[in-house]
C-alpha atoms as a PDB file:
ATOM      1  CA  UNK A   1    -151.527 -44.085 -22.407  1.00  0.00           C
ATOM      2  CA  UNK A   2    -149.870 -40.470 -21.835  1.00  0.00           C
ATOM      3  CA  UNK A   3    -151.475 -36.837 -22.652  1.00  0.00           C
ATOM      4  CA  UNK A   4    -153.960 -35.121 -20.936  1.00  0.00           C
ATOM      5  CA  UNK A   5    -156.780 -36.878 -21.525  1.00  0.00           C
ATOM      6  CA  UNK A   6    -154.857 -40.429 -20.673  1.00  0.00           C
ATOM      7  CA  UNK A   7    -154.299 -38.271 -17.383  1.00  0.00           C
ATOM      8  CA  UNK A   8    -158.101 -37.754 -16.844  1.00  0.00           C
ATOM      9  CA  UNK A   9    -158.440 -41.004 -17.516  1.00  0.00           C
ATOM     10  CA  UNK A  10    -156.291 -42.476 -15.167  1.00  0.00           C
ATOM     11  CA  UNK A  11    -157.598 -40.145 -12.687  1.00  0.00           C
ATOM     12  CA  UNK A  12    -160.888 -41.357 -13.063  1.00  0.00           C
ATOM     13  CA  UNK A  13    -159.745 -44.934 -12.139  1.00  0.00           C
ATOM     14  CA  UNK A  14    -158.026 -44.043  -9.737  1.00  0.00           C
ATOM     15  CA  UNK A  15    -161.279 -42.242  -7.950  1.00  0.00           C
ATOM     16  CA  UNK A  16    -162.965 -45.315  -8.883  1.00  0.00           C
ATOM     17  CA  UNK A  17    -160.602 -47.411  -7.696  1.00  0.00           C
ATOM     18  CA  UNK A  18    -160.633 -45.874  -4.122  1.00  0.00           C
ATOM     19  CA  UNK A  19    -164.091 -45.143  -3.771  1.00  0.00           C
ATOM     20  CA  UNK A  20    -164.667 -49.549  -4.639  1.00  0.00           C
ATOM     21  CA  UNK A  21    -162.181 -49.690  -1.486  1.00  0.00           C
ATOM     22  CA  UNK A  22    -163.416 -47.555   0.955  1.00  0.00           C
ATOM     23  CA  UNK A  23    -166.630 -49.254   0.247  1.00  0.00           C
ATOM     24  CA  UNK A  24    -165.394 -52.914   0.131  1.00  0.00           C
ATOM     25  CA  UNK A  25    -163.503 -52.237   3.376  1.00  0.00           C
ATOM     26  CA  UNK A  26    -166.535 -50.636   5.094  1.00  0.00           C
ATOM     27  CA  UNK A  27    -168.854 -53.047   4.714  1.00  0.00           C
ATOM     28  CA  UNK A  28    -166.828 -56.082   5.213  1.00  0.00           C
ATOM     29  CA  UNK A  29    -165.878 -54.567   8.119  1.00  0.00           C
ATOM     30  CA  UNK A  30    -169.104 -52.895   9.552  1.00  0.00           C
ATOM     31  CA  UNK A  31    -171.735 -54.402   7.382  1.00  0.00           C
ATOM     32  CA  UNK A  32    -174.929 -53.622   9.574  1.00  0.00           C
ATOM     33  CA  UNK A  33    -173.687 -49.761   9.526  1.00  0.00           C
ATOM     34  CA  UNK A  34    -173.723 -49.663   5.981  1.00  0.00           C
ATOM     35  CA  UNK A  35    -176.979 -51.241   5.785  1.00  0.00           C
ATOM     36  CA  UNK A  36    -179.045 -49.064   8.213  1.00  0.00           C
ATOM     37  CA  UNK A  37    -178.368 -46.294   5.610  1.00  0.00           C
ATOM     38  CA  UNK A  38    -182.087 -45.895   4.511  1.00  0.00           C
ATOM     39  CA  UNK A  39    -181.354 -45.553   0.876  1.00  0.00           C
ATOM     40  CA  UNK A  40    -179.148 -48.709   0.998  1.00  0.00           C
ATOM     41  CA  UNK A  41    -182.024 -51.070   3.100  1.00  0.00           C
ATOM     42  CA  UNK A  42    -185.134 -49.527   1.302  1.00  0.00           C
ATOM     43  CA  UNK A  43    -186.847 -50.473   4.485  1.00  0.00           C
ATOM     44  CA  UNK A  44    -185.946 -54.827   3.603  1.00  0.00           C
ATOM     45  CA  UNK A  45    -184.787 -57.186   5.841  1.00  0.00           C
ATOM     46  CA  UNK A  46    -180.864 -57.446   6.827  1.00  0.00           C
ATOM     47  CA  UNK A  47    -179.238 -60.443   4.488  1.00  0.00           C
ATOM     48  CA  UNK A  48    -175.804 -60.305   5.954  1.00  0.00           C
ATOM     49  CA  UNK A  49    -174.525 -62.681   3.585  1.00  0.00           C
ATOM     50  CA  UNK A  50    -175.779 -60.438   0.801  1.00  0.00           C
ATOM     51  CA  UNK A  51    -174.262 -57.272   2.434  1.00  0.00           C
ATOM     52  CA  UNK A  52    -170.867 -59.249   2.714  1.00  0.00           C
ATOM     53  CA  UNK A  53    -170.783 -60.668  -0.684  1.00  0.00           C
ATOM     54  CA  UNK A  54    -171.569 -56.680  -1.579  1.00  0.00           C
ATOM     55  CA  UNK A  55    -168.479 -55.386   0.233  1.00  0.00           C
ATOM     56  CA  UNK A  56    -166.123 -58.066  -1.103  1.00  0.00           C
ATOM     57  CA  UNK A  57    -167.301 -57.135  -5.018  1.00  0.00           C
ATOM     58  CA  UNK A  58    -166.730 -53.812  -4.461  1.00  0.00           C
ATOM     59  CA  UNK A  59    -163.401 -54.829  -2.830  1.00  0.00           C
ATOM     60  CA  UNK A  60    -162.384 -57.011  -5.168  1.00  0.00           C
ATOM     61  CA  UNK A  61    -163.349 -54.042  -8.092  1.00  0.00           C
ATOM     62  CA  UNK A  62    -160.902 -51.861  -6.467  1.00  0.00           C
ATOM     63  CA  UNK A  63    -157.842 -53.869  -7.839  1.00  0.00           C
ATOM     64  CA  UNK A  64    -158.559 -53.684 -11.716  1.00  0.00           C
ATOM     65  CA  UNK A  65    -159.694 -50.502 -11.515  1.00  0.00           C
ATOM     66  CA  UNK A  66    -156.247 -49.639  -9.757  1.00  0.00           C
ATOM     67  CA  UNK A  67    -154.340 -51.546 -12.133  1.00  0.00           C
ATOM     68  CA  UNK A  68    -155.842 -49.441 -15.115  1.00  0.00           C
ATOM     69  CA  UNK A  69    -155.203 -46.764 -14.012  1.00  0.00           C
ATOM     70  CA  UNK A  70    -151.379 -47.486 -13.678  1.00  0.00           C
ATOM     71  CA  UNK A  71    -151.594 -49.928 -17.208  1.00  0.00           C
ATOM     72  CA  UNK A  72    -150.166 -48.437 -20.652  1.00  0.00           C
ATOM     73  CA  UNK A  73    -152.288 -51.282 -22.059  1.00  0.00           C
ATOM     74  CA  UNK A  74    -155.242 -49.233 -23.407  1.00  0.00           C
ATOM     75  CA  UNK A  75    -157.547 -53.114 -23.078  1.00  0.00           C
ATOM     76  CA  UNK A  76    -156.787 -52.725 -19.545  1.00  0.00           C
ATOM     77  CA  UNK A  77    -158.210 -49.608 -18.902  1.00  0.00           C
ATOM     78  CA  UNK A  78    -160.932 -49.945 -21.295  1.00  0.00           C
ATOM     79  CA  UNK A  79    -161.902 -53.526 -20.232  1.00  0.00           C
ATOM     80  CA  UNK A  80    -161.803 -51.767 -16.708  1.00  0.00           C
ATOM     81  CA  UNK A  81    -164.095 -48.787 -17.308  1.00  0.00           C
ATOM     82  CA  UNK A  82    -166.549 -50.841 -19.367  1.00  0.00           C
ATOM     83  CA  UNK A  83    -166.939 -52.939 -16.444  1.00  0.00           C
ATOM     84  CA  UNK A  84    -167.235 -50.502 -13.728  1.00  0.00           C
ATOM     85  CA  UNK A  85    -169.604 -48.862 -16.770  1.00  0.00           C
ATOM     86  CA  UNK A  86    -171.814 -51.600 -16.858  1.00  0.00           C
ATOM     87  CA  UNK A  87    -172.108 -51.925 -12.995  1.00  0.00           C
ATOM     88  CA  UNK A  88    -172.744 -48.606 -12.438  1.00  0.00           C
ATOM     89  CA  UNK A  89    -175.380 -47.981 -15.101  1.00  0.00           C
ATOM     90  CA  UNK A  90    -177.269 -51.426 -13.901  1.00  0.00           C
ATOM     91  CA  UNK A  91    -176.640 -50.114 -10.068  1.00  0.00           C
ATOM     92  CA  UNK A  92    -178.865 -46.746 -10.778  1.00  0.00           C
ATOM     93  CA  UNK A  93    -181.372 -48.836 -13.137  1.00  0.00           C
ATOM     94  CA  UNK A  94    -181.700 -50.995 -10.192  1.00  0.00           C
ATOM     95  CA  UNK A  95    -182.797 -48.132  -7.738  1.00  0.00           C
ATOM     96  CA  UNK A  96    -184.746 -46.169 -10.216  1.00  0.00           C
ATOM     97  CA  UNK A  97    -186.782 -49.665 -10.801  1.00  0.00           C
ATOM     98  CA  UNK A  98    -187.106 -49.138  -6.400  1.00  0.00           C
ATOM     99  CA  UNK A  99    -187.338 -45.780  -6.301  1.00  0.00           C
ATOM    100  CA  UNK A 100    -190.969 -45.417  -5.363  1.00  0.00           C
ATOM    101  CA  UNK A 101    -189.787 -48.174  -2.300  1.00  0.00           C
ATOM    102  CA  UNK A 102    -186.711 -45.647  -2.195  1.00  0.00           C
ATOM    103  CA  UNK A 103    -188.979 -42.462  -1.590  1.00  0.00           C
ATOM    104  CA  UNK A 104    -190.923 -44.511   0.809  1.00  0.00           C
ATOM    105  CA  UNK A 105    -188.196 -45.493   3.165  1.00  0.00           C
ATOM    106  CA  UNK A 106    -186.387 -41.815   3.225  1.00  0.00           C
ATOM    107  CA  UNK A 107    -186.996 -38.353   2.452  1.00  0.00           C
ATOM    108  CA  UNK A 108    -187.364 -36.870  -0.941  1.00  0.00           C
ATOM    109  CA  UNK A 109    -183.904 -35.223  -0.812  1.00  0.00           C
ATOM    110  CA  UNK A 110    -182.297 -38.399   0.488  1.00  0.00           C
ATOM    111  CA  UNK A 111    -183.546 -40.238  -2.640  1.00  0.00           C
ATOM    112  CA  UNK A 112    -182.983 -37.623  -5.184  1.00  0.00           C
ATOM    113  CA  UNK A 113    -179.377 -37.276  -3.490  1.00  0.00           C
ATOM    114  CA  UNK A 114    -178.335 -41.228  -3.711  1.00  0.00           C
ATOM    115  CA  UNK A 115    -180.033 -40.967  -7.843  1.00  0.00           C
ATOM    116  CA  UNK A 116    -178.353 -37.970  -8.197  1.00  0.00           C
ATOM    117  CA  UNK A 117    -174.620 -39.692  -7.073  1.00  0.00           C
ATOM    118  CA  UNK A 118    -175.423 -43.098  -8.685  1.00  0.00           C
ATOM    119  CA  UNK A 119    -176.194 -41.595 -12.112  1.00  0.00           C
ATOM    120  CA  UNK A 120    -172.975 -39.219 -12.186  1.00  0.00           C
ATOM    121  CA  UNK A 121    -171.103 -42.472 -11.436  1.00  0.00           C
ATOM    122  CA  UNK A 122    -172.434 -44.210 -14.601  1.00  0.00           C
ATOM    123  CA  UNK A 123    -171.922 -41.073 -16.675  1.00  0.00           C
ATOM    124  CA  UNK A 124    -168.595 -40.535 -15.333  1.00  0.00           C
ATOM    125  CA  UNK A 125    -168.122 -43.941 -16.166  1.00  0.00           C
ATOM    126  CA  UNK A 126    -169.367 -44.007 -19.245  1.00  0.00           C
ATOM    127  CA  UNK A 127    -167.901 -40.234 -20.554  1.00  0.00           C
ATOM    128  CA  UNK A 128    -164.198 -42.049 -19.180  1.00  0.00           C
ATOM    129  CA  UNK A 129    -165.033 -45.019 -21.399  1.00  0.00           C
ATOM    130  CA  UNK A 130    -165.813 -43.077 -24.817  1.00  0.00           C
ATOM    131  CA  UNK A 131    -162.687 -40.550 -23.622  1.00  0.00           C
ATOM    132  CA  UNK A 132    -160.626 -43.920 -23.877  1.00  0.00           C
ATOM    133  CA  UNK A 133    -161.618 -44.682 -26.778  1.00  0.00           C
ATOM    134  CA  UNK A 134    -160.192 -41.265 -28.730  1.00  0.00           C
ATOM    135  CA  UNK A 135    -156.768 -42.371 -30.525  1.00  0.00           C
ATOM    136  CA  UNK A 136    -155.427 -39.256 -28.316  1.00  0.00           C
ATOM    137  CA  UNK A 137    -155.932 -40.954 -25.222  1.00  0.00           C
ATOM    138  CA  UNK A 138    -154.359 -44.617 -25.300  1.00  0.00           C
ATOM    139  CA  UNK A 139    -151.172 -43.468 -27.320  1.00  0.00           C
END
């Protein structure tokens, strides 16, 4: 892929890419810190097997995503953003489906804040995905 929109691209995965490994690395590191975020607990019990299978998925994430966004193979970034795609569009349905548990376990701002972030991630993900897809971008 070259151009500018192969650029944006790129750059896209590569802000996915880090943001999966900061993540991955936090919480397999520190999982009880992530989880007493009250947006990320919703007010449940701590699983930390859950939270640690959590942070290695989103480690584990990071490396595709990085190698996308270094691959001239455009079915390596696309298989890449349609995955991160589909996990970040399930991700927000999954706290919209808890968001009156959300609202109830942190303030109104909190919870408009986290739906907010989560739904420019699937868009993001989504508008990088149908920018891939333009002949312009994976020549």
């Amino acid at each position: 892929m070259t151009g500018t929109r192969a650029r944006v691209v790129r750059g896209g995965l590569a802000f996915f890419a880090a943001v999966s490994a900061v993540l991955g690395s936090w919480i397999l590191a520190a999982p009880e810190s992530f989880f007493a975020l009250s947006w990320v607990n919703l007010g449940m019990p701590y699983n930390p097997h859950l939270m640690l299978d959590y942070g290695a998925m989103n480690l584990a994430a990071a490396i595709p995503l990085a190698a996308a966004a270094v691959a001239a193979s455009p079915l390596v970034v696309r298989s890449a953003l349609a995955s991160y795609a589909v996990w970040t569009t399930a991700h927000l349905g999954i706290h919209l489906r808890f968001h009156d548990h959300l609202a109830a376990h942190t303030s109104a701002t909190s919870a408009s804040l986290l739906l907010a972030v989560l739904a420019a991630g699937a868009l993001l993900a989504l508008a990088l995905l149908a920018l891939s897809l333009t002949s312009a971008a994976t020549k």
